[in-house]
N, C-alpha and C. Protein backbone atom coordinates (compact mmCIF):
# COMPACT_ATOMS: atom_id res chain seq x y z
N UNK A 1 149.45 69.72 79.90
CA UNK A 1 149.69 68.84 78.76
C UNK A 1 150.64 69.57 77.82
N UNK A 2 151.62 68.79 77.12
CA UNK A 2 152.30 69.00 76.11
C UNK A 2 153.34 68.41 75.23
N UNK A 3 154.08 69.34 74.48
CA UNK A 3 154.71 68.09 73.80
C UNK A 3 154.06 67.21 72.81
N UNK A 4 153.20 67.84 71.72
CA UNK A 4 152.33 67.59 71.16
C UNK A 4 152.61 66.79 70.00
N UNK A 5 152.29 65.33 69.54
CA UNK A 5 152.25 64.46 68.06
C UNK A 5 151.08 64.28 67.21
N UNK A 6 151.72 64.02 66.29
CA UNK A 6 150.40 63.85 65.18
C UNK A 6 150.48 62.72 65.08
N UNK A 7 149.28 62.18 65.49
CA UNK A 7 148.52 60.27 64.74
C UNK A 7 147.76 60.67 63.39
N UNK A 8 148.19 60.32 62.71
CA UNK A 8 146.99 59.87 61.64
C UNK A 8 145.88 61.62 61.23
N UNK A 9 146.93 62.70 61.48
CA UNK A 9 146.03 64.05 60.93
C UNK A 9 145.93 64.32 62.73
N UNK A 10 146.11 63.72 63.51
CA UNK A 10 145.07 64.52 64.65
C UNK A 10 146.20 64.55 65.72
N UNK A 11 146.24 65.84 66.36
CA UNK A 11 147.22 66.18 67.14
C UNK A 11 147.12 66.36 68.48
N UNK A 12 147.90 65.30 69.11
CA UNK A 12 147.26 65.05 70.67
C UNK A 12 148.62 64.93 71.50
N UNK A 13 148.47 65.79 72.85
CA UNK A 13 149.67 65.93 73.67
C UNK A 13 150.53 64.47 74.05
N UNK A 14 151.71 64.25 74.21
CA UNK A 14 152.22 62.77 74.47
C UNK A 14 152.74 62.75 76.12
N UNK A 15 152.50 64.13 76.43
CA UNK A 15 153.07 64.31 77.99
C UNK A 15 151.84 64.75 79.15
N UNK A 16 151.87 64.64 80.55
CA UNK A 16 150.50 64.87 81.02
C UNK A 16 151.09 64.90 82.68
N UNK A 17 151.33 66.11 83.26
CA UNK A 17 151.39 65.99 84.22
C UNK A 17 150.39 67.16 85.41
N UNK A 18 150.45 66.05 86.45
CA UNK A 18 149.13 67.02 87.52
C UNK A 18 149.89 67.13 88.49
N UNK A 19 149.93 68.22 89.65
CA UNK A 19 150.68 68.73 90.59
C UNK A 19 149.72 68.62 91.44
N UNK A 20 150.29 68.80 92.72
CA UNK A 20 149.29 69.04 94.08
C UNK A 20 149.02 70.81 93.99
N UNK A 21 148.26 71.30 94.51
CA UNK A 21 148.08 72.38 94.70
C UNK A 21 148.41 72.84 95.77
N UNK A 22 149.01 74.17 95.94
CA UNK A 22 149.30 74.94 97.05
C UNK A 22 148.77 76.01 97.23
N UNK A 23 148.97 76.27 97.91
CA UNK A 23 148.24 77.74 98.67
C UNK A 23 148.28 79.12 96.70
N UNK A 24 147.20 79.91 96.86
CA UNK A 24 146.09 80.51 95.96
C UNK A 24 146.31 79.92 94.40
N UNK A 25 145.99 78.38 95.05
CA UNK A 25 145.68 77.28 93.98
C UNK A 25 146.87 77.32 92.69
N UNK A 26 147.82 77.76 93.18
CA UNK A 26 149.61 77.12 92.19
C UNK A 26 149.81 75.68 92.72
N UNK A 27 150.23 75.27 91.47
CA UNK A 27 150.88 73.93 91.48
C UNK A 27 152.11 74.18 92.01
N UNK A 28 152.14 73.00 93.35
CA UNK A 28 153.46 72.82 93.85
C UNK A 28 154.19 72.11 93.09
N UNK A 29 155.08 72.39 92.12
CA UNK A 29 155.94 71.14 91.58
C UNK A 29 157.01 70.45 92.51
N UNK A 30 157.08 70.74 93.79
CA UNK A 30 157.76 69.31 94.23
C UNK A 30 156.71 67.89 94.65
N UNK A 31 155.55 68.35 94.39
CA UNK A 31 154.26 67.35 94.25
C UNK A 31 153.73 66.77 93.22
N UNK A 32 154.65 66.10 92.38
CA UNK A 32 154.22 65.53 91.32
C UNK A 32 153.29 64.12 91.44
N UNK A 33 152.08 64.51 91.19
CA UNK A 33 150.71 63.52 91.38
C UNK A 33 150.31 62.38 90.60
N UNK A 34 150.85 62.82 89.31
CA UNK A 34 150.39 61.98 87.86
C UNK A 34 151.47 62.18 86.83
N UNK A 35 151.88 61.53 86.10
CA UNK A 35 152.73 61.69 85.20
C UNK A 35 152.28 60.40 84.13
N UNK A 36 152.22 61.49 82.86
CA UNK A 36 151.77 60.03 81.88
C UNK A 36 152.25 60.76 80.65
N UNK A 37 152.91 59.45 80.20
CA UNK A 37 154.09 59.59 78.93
C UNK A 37 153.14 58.88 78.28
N UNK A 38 152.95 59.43 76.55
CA UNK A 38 152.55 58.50 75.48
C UNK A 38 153.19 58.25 74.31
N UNK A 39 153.21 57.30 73.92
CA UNK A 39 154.50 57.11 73.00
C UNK A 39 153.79 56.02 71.42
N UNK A 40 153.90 55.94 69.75
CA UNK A 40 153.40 55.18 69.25
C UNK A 40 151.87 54.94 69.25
N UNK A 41 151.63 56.50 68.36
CA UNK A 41 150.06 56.18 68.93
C UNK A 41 149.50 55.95 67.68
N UNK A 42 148.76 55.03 67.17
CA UNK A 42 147.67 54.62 66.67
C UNK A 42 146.58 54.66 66.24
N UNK A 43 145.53 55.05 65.49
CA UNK A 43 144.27 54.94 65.67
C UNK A 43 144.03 53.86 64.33
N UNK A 44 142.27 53.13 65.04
CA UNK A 44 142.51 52.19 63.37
C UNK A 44 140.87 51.55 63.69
């Protein structure tokens, strides 16, 4: 996680990515698994 914004006082990552794992458990980054962008965040 990173790439971090503030909503409203509270500071939460806007980027989120998970890799496959490879051999003694490193992330392979040509295995990109998950990717989640957040953008306009809110609370209310």
């Amino acid at each position: 996680m990173h790439d971090y914004v503030e909503a409203d006082g509270i500071r939460l990552p806007s980027r989120r990515r998970a890799y496959l794992r490879g051999t003694e458990f490193r992330p392979s980054l040509d295995a990109l698994l998950v990717s989640i962008d957040i953008s306009d965040v809110r609370f209310s």
